[in-house]
PDB file of N, CA and C in Angstrom:
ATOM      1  N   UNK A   1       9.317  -7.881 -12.865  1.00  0.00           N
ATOM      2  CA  UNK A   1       9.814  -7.552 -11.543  1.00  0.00           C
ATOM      3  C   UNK A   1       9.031  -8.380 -10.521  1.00  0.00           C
ATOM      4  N   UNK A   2       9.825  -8.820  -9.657  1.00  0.00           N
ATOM      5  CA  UNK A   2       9.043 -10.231  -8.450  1.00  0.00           C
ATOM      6  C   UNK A   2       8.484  -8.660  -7.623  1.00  0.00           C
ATOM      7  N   UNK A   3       8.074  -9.352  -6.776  1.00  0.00           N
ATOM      8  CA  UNK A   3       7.298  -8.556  -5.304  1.00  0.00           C
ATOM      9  C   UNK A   3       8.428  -7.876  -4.783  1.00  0.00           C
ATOM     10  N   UNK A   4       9.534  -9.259  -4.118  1.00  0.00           N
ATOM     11  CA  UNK A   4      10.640  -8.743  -3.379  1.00  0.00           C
ATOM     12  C   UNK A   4      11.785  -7.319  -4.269  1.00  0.00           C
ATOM     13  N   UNK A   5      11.472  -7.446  -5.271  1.00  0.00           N
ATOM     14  CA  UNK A   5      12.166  -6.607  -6.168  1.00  0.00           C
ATOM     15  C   UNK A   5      11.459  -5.073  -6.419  1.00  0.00           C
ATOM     16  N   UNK A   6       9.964  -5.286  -6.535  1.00  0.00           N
ATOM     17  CA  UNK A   6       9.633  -3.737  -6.291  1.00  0.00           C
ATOM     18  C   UNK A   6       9.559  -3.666  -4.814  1.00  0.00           C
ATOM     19  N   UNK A   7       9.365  -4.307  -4.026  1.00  0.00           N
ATOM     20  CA  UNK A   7       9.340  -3.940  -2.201  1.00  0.00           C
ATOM     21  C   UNK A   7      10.754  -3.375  -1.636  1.00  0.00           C
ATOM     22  N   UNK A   8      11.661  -4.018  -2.633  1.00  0.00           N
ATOM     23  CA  UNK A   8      13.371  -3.400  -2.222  1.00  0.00           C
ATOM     24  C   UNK A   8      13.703  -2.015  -3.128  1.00  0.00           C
ATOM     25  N   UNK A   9      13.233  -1.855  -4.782  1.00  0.00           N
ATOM     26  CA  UNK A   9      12.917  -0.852  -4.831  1.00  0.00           C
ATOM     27  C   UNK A   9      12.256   0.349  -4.367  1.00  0.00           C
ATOM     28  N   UNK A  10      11.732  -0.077  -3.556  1.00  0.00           N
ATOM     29  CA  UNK A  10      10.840   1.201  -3.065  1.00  0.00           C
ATOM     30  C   UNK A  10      11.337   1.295  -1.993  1.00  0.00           C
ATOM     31  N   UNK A  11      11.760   0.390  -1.002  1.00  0.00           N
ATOM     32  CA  UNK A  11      12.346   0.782   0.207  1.00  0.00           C
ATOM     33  C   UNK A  11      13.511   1.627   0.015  1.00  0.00           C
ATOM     34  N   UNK A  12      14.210   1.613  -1.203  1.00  0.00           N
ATOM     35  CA  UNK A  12      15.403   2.162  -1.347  1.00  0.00           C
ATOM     36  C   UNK A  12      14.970   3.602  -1.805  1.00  0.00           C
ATOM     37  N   UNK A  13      13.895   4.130  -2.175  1.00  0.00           N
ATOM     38  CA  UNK A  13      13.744   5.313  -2.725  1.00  0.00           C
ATOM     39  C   UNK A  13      12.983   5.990  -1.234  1.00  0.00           C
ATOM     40  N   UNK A  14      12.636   5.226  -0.771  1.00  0.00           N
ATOM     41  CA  UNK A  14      12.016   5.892   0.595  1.00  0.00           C
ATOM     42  C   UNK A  14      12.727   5.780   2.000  1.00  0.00           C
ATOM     43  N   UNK A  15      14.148   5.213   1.941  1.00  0.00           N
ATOM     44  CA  UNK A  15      14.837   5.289   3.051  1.00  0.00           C
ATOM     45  C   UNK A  15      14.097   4.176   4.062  1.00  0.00           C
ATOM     46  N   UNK A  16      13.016   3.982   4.129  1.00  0.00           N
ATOM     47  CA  UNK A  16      11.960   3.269   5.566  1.00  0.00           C
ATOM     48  C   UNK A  16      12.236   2.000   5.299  1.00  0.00           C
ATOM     49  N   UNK A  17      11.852   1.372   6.735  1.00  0.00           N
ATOM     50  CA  UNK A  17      12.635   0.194   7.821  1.00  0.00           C
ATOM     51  C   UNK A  17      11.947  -0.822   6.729  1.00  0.00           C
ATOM     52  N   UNK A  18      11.633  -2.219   6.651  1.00  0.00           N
ATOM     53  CA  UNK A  18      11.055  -3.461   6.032  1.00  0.00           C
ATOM     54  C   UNK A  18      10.232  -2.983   7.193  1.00  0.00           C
ATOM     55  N   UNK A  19       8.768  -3.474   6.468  1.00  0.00           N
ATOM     56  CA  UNK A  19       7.766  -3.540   7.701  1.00  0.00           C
ATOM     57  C   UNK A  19       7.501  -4.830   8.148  1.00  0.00           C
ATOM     58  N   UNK A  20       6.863  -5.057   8.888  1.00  0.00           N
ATOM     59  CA  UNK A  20       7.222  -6.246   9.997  1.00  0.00           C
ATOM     60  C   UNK A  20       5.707  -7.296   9.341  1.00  0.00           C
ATOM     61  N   UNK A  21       5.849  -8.141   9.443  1.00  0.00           N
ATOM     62  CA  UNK A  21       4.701  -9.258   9.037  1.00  0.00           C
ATOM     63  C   UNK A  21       4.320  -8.995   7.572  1.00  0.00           C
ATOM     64  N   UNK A  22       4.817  -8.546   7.072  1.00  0.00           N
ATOM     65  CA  UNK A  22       4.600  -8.357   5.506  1.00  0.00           C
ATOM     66  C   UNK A  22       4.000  -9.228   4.675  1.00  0.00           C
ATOM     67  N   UNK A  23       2.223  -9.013   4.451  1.00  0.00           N
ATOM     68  CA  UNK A  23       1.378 -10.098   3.185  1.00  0.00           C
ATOM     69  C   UNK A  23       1.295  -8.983   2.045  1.00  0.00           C
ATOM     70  N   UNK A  24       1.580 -10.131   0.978  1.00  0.00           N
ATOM     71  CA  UNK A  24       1.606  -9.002  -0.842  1.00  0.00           C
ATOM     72  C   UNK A  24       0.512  -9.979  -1.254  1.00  0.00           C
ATOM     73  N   UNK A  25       0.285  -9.022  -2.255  1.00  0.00           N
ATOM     74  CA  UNK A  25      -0.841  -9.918  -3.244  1.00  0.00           C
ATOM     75  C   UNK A  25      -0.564  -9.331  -4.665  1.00  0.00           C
ATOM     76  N   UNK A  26      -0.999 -10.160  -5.446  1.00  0.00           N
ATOM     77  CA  UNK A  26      -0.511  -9.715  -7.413  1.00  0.00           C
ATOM     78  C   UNK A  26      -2.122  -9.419  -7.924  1.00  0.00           C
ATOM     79  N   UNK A  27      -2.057  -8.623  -8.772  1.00  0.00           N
ATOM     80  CA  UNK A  27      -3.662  -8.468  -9.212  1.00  0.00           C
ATOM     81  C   UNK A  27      -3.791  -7.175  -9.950  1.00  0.00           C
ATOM     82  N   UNK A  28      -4.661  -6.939 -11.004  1.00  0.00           N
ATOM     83  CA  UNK A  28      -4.970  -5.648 -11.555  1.00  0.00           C
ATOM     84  C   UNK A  28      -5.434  -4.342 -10.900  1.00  0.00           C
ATOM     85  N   UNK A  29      -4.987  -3.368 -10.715  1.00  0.00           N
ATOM     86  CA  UNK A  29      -5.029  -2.194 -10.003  1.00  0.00           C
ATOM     87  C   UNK A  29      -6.008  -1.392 -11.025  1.00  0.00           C
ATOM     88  N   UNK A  30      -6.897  -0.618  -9.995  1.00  0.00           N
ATOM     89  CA  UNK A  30      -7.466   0.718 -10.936  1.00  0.00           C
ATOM     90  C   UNK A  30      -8.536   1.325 -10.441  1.00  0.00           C
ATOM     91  N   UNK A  31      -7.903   2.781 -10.361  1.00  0.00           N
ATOM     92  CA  UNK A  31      -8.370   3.635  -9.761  1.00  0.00           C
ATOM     93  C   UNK A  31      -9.506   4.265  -9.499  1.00  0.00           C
ATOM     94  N   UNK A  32     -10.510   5.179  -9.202  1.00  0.00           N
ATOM     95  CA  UNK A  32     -11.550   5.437  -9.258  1.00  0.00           C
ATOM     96  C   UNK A  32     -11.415   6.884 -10.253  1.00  0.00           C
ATOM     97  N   UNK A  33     -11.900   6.696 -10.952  1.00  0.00           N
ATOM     98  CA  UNK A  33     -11.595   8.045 -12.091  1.00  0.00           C
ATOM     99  C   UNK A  33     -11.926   9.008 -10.928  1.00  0.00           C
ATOM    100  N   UNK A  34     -10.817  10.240 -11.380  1.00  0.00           N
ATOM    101  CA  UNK A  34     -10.848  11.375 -10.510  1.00  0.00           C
ATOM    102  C   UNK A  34     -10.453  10.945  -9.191  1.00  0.00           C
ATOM    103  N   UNK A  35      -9.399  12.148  -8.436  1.00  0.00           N
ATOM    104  CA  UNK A  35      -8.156  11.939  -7.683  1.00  0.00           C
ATOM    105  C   UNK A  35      -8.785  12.503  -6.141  1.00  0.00           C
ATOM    106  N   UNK A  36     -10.162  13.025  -5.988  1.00  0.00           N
ATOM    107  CA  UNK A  36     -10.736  13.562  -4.753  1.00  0.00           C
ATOM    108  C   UNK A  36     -11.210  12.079  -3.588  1.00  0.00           C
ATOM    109  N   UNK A  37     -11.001  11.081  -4.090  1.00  0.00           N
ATOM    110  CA  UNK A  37     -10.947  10.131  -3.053  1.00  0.00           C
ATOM    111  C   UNK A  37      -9.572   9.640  -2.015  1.00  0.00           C
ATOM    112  N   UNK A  38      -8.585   9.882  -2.880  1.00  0.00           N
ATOM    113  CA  UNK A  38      -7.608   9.766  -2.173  1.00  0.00           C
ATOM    114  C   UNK A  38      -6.421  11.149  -1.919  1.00  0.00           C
ATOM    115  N   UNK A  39      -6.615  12.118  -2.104  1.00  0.00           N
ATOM    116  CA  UNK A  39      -5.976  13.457  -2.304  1.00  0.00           C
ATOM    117  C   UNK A  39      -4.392  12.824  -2.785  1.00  0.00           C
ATOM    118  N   UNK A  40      -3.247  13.885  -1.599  1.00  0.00           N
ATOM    119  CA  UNK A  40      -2.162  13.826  -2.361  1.00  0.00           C
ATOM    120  C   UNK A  40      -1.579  12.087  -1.904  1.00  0.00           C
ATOM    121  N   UNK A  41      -2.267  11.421  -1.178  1.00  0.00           N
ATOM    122  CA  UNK A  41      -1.939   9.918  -1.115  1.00  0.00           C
ATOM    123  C   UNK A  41      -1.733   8.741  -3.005  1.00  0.00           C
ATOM    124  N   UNK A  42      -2.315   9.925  -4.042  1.00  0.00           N
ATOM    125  CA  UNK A  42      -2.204   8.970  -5.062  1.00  0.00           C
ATOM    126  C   UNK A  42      -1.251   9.681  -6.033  1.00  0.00           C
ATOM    127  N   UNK A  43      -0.286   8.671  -6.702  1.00  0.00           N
ATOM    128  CA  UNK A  43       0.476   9.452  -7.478  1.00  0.00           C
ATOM    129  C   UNK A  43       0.308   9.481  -9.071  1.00  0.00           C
ATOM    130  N   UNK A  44       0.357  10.353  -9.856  1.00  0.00           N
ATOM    131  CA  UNK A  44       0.165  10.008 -11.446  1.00  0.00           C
ATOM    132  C   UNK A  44      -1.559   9.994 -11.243  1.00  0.00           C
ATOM    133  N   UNK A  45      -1.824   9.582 -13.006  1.00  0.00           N
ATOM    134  CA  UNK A  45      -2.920   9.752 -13.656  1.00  0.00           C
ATOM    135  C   UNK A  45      -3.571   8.271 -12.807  1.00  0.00           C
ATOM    136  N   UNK A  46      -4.977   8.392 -13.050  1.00  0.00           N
ATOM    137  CA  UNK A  46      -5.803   7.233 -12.596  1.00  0.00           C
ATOM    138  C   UNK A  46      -5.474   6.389 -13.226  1.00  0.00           C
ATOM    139  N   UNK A  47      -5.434   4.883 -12.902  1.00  0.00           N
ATOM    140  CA  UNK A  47      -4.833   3.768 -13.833  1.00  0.00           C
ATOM    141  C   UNK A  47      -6.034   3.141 -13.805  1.00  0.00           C
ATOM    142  N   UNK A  48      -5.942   1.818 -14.626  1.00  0.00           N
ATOM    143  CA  UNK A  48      -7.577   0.476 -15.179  1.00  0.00           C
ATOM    144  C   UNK A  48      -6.371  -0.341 -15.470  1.00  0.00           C
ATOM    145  N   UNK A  49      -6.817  -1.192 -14.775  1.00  0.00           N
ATOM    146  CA  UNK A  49      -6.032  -2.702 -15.333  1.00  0.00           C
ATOM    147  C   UNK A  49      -4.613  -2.952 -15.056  1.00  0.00           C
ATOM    148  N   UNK A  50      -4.076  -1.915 -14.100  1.00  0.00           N
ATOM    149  CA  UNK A  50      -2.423  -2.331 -14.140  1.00  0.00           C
ATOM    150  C   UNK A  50      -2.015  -2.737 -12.846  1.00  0.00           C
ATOM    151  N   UNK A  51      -1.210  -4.082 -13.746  1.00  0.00           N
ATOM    152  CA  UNK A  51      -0.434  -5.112 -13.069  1.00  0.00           C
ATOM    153  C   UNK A  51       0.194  -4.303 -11.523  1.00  0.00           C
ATOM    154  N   UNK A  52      -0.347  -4.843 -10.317  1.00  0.00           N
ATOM    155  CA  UNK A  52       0.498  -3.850  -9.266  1.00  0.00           C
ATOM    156  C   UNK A  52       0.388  -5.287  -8.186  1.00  0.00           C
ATOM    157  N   UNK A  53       1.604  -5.015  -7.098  1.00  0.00           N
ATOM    158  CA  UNK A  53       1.381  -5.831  -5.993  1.00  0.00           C
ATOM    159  C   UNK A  53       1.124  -4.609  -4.627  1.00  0.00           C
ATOM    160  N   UNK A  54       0.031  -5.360  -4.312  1.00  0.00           N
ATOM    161  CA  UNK A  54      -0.391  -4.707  -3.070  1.00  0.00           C
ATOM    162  C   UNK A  54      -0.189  -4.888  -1.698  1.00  0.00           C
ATOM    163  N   UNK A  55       0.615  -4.627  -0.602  1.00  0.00           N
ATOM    164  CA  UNK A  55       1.316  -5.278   0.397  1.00  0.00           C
ATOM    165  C   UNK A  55       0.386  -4.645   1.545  1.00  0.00           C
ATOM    166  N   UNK A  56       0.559  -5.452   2.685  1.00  0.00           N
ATOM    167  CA  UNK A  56      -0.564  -4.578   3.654  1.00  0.00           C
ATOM    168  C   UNK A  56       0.157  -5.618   5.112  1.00  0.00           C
ATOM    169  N   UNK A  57       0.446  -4.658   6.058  1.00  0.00           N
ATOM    170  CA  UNK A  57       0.777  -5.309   7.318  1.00  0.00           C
ATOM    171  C   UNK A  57      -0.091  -4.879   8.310  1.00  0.00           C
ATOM    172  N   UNK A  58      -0.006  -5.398   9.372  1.00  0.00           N
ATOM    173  CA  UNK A  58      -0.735  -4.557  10.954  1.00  0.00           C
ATOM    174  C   UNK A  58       0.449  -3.794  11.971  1.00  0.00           C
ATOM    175  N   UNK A  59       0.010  -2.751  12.201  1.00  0.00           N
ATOM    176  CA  UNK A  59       1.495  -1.931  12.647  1.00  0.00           C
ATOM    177  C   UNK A  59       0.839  -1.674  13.967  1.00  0.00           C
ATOM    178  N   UNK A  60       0.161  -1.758  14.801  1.00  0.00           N
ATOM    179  CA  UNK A  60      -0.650  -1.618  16.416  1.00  0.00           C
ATOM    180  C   UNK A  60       0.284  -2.417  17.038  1.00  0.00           C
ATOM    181  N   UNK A  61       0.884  -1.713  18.167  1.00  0.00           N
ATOM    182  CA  UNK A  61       0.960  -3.008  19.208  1.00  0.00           C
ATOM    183  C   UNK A  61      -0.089  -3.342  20.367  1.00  0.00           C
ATOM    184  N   UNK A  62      -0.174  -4.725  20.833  1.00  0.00           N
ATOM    185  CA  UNK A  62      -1.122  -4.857  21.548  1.00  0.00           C
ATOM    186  C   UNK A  62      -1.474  -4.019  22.690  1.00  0.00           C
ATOM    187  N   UNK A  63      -0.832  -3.398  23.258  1.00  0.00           N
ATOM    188  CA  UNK A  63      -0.563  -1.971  23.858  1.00  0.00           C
ATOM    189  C   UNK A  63      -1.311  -0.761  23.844  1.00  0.00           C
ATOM    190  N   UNK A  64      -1.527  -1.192  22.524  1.00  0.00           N
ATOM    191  CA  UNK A  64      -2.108   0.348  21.872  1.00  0.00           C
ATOM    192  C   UNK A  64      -3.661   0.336  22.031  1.00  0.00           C
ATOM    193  N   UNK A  65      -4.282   1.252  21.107  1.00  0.00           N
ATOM    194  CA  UNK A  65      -5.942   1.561  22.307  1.00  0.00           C
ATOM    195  C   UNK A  65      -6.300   1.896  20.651  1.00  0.00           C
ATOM    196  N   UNK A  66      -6.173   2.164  19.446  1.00  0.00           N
ATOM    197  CA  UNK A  66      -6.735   1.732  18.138  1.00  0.00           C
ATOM    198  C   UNK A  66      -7.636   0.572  18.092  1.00  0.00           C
ATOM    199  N   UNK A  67      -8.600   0.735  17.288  1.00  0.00           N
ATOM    200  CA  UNK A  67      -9.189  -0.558  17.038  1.00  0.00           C
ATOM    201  C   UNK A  67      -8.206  -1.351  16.066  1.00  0.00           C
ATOM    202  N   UNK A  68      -8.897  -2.395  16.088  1.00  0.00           N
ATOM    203  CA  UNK A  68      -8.118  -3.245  14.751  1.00  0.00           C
ATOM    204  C   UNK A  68      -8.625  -2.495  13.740  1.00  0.00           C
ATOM    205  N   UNK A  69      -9.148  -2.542  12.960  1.00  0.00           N
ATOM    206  CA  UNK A  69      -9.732  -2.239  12.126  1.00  0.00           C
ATOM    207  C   UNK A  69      -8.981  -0.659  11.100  1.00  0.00           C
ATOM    208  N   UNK A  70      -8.299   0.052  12.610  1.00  0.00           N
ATOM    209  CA  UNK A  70      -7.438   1.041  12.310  1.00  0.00           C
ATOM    210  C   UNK A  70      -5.783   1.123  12.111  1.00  0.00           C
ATOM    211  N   UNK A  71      -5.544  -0.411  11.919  1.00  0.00           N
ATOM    212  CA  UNK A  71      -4.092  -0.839  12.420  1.00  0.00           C
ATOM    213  C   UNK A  71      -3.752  -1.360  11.662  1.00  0.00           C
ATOM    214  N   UNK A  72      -3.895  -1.456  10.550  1.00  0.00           N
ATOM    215  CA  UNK A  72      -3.744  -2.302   8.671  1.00  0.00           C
ATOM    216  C   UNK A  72      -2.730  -1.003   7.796  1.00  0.00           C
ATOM    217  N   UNK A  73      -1.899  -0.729   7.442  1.00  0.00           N
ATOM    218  CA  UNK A  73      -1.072  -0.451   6.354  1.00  0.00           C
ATOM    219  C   UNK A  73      -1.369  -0.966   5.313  1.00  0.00           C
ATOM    220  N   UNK A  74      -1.355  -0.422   4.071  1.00  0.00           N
ATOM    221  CA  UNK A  74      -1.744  -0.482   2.459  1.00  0.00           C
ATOM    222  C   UNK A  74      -0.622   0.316   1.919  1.00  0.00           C
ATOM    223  N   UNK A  75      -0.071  -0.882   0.625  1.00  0.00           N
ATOM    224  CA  UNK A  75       0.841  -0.063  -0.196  1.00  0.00           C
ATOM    225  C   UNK A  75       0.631  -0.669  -1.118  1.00  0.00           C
ATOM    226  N   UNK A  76       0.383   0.079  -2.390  1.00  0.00           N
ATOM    227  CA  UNK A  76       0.372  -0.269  -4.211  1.00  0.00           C
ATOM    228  C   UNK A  76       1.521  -0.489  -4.969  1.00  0.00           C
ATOM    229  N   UNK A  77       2.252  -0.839  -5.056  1.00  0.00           N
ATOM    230  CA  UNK A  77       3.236  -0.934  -6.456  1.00  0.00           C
ATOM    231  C   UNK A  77       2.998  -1.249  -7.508  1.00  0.00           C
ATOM    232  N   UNK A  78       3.625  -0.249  -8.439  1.00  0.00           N
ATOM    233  CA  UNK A  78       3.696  -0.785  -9.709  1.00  0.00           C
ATOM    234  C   UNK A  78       4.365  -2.144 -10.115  1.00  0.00           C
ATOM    235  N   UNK A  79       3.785  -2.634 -10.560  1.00  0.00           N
ATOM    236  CA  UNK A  79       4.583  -4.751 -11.112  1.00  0.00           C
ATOM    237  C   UNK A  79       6.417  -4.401 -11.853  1.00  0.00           C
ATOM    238  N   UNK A  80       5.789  -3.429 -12.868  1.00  0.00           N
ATOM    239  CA  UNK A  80       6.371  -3.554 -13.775  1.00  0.00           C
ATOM    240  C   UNK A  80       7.859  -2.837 -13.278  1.00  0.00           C
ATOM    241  N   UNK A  81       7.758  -1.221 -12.615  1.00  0.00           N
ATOM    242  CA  UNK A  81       9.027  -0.847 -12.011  1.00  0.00           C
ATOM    243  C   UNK A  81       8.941  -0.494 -11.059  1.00  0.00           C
ATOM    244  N   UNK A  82       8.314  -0.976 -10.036  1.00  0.00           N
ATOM    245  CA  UNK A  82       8.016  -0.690  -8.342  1.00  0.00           C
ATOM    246  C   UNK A  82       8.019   0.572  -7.888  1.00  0.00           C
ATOM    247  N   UNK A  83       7.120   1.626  -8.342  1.00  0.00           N
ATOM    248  CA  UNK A  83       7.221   2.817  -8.270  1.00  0.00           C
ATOM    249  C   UNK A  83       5.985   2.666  -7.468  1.00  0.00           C
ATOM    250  N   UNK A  84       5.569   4.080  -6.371  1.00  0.00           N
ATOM    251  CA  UNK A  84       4.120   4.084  -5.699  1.00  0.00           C
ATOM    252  C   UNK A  84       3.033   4.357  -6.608  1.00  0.00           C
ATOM    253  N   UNK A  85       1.859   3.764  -5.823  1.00  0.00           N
ATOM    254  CA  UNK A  85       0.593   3.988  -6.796  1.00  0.00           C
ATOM    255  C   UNK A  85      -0.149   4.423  -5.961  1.00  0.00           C
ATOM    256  N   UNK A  86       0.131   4.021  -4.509  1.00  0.00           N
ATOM    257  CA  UNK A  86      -1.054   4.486  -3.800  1.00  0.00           C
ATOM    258  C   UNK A  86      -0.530   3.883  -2.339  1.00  0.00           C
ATOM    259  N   UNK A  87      -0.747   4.614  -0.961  1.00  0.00           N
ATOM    260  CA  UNK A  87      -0.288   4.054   0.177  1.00  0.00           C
ATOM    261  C   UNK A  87      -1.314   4.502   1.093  1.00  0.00           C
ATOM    262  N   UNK A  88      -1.615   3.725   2.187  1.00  0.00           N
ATOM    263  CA  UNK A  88      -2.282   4.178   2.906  1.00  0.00           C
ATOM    264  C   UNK A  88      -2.270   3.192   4.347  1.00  0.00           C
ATOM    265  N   UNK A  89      -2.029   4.603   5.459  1.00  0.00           N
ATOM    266  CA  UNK A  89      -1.204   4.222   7.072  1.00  0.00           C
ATOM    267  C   UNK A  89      -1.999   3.880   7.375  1.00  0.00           C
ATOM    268  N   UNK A  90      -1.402   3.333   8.334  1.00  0.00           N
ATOM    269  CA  UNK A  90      -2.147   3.018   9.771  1.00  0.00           C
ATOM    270  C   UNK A  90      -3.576   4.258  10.157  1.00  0.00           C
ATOM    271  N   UNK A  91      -3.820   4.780   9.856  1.00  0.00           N
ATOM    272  CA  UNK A  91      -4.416   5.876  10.479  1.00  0.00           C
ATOM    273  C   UNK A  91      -5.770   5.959   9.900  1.00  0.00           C
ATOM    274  N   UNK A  92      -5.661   5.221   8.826  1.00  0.00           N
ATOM    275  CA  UNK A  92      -6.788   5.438   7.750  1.00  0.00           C
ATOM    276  C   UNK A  92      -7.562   4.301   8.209  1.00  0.00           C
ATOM    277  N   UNK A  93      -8.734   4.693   8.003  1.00  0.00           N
ATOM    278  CA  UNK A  93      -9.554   3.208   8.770  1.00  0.00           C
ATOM    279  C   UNK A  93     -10.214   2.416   7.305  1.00  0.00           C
ATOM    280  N   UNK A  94      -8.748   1.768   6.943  1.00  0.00           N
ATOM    281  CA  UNK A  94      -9.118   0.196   5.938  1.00  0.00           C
ATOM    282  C   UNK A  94      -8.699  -0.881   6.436  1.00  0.00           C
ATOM    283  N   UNK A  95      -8.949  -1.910   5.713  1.00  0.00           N
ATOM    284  CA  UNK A  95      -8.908  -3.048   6.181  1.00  0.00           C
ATOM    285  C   UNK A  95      -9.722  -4.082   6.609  1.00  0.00           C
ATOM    286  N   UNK A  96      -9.018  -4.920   6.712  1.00  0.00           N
ATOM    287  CA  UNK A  96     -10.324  -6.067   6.819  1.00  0.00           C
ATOM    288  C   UNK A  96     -10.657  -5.967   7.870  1.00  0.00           C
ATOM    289  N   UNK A  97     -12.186  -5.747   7.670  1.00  0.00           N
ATOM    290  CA  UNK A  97     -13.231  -5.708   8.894  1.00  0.00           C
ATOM    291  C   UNK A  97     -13.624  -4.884   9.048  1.00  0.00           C
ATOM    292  N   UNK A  98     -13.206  -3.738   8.304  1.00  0.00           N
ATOM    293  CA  UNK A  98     -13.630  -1.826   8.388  1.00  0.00           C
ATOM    294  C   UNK A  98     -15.295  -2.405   7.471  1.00  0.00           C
TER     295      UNK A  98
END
Protein backbone atom coordinates (compact mmCIF):
# COMPACT_ATOMS: atom_id res chain seq x y z
CA UNK A 1 0.00 0.00 0.00
CA UNK A 2 1.67 3.62 -1.21
CA UNK A 3 1.19 6.54 1.43
CA UNK A 4 -1.52 8.11 -0.83
CA UNK A 5 -3.45 4.81 -0.51
CA UNK A 6 -3.46 4.40 3.30
CA UNK A 7 -3.96 8.46 3.64
CA UNK A 8 -7.24 7.92 1.30
CA UNK A 9 -8.03 4.92 3.28
CA UNK A 10 -8.23 6.46 6.32
CA UNK A 11 -9.73 9.58 5.23
CA UNK A 12 -12.54 7.48 4.06
CA UNK A 13 -13.10 5.69 7.39
CA UNK A 14 -12.92 9.00 9.22
CA UNK A 15 -15.08 11.22 7.05
CA UNK A 16 -12.19 14.37 7.71
CA UNK A 17 -11.14 17.09 5.16
CA UNK A 18 -7.23 16.22 3.43
CA UNK A 19 -5.13 18.21 5.73
CA UNK A 20 -3.45 21.03 4.28
CA UNK A 21 0.56 20.94 3.72
CA UNK A 22 0.78 17.33 4.19
CA UNK A 23 4.74 15.74 4.93
CA UNK A 24 4.69 11.57 5.29
CA UNK A 25 7.57 9.66 6.10
CA UNK A 26 8.07 5.52 5.72
CA UNK A 27 9.92 3.86 8.64
CA UNK A 28 9.51 1.16 11.42
CA UNK A 29 6.97 2.01 14.10
CA UNK A 30 7.04 0.79 17.81
CA UNK A 31 5.54 1.46 20.64
CA UNK A 32 6.57 1.94 24.15
CA UNK A 33 5.49 -1.33 25.89
CA UNK A 34 2.44 -0.51 27.93
CA UNK A 35 -0.48 1.86 26.72
CA UNK A 36 -0.27 4.67 29.87
CA UNK A 37 1.77 7.01 27.63
CA UNK A 38 -0.60 7.60 25.16
CA UNK A 39 -4.17 6.58 26.75
CA UNK A 40 -7.18 6.06 24.42
CA UNK A 41 -5.04 8.01 21.51
CA UNK A 42 -3.41 4.37 20.71
CA UNK A 43 -5.17 1.64 19.06
CA UNK A 44 -4.48 -2.31 19.39
CA UNK A 45 -1.61 -4.09 21.14
CA UNK A 46 1.91 -2.27 21.33
CA UNK A 47 3.73 -2.90 18.04
CA UNK A 48 8.16 -3.29 17.40
CA UNK A 49 9.14 -2.99 14.02
CA UNK A 50 6.03 -2.27 11.93
CA UNK A 51 6.18 -0.89 8.62
CA UNK A 52 3.88 2.47 9.19
CA UNK A 53 3.85 5.96 7.38
CA UNK A 54 3.80 8.78 9.62
CA UNK A 55 2.21 12.09 8.30
CA UNK A 56 2.45 15.33 10.32
CA UNK A 57 1.19 18.90 9.15
CA UNK A 58 1.04 22.46 10.99
CA UNK A 59 -2.65 23.37 11.52
CA UNK A 60 -2.08 27.21 13.48
CA UNK A 61 -2.92 30.04 11.57
CA UNK A 62 -0.69 32.89 11.80
CA UNK A 63 -3.46 34.53 13.70
CA UNK A 64 -3.44 32.30 16.30
CA UNK A 65 -1.53 32.89 19.82
CA UNK A 66 -0.20 28.88 20.18
CA UNK A 67 3.31 28.50 20.09
CA UNK A 68 4.76 26.68 17.23
CA UNK A 69 5.82 24.09 18.87
CA UNK A 70 1.97 23.40 19.73
CA UNK A 71 0.75 23.52 16.09
CA UNK A 72 2.23 20.11 14.51
CA UNK A 73 -0.45 17.21 13.88
CA UNK A 74 0.87 13.49 14.03
CA UNK A 75 -0.73 10.55 12.39
CA UNK A 76 0.58 6.72 12.26
CA UNK A 77 -0.60 4.36 9.67
CA UNK A 78 -0.36 1.11 9.23
CA UNK A 79 1.88 0.42 5.63
CA UNK A 80 0.35 -2.59 5.10
CA UNK A 81 -3.72 -1.68 5.40
CA UNK A 82 -3.85 1.98 6.47
CA UNK A 83 -5.58 1.45 9.58
CA UNK A 84 -4.68 4.04 12.80
CA UNK A 85 -1.83 3.35 15.04
CA UNK A 86 -1.58 6.35 16.74
CA UNK A 87 -2.68 10.23 16.19
CA UNK A 88 -1.87 13.08 17.84
CA UNK A 89 -3.55 17.02 17.44
CA UNK A 90 -2.64 19.99 17.40
CA UNK A 91 -3.01 20.36 21.08
CA UNK A 92 -0.43 18.03 22.17
CA UNK A 93 2.83 19.75 22.49
CA UNK A 94 5.07 17.52 19.78
CA UNK A 95 6.99 18.37 17.28
CA UNK A 96 9.86 19.72 16.08
CA UNK A 97 11.31 21.98 18.47
CA UNK A 98 9.17 20.77 21.54
Amino acid sequence: MTAEQALQAWLKMTSLPMPPRLTVQFGLFTQPVGRSHCGSLCDGPPLYDHPAYVYHWFSCSSAGNLPVTRCWNWLVLDANAGFQIMRLPYFEPHGPGS
